[in-house]
Protein backbone atom coordinates (compact mmCIF):
# COMPACT_ATOMS: atom_id res chain seq x y z
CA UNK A 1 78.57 152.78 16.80
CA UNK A 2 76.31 151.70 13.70
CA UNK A 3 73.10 152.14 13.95
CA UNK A 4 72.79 148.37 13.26
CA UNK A 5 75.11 147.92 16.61
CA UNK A 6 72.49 150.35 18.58
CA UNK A 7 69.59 148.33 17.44
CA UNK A 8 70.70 145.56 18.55
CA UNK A 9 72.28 146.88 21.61
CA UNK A 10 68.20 148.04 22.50
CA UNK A 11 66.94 144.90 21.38
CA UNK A 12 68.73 143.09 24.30
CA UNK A 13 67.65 145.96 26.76
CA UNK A 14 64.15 144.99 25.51
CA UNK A 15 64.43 141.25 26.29
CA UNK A 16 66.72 141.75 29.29
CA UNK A 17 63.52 144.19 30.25
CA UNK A 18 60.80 142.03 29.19
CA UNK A 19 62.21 139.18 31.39
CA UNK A 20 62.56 140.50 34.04
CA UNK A 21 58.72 141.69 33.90
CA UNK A 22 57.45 138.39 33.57
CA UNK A 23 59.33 137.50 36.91
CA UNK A 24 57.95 140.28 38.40
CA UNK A 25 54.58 139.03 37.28
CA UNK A 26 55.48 135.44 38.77
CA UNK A 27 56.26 136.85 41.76
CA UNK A 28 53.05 138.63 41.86
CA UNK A 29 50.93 135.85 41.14
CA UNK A 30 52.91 133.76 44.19
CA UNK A 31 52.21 136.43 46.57
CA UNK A 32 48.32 136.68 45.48
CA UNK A 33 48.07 132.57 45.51
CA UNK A 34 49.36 132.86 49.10
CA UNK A 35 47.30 135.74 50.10
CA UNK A 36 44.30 133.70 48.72
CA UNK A 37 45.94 130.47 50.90
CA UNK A 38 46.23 132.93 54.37
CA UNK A 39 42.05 134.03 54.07
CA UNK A 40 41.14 130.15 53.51
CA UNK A 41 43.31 129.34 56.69
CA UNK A 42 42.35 132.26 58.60
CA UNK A 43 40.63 130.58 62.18
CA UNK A 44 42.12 127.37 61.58
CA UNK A 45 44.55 126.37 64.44
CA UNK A 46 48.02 125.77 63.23
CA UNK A 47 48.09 123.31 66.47
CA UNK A 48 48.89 119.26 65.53
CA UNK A 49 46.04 117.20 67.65
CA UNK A 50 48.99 114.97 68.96
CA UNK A 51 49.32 113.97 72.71
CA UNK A 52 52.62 115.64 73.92
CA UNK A 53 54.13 112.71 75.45
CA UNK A 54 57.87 112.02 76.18
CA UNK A 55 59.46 108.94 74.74
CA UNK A 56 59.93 107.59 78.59
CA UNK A 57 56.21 108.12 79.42
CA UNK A 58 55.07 106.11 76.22
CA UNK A 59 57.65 103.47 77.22
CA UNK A 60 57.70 103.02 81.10
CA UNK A 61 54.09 101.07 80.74
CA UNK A 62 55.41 98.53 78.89
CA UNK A 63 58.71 98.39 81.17
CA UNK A 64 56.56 98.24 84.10
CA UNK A 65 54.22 94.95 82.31
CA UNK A 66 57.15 93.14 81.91
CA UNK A 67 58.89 93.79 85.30
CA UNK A 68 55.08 92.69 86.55
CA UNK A 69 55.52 89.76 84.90
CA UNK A 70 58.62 88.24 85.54
């Protein structure tokens, strides 16, 4: 192998290398933005405010206004 070939055979290491560092960095910077996301939340309640009703219950007292009526 010429030592052209080898330089160029490194060169792509290098880039294939340098790549995958910046990913690595990405990935870091994701995990510290959620980090910084879970402290913020932290005490909060995950729980929806929303009445826990069936569809039946929300509809029988409008079923039961009409059958009153008629």
């Amino acid at each position: 192998m010429t030592a052209e070939a080898v330089a160029e055979r490194e060169k792509g290491t290098l880039e294939e290398e340098l790549v995958l560092l910046k990913q690595e960095q990405t990935v870091s910077e994701i995990n510290a933005e959620l980090e910084a996301l879970k402290v913020e939340d932290k005490g909060k309640t995950d729980k929806l405010n929303v009445p826990m009703q069936t569809a039946e219950e929300k509809v029988m007292p409008y079923v039961n206004t009409c059958h009153d009526s008629s």
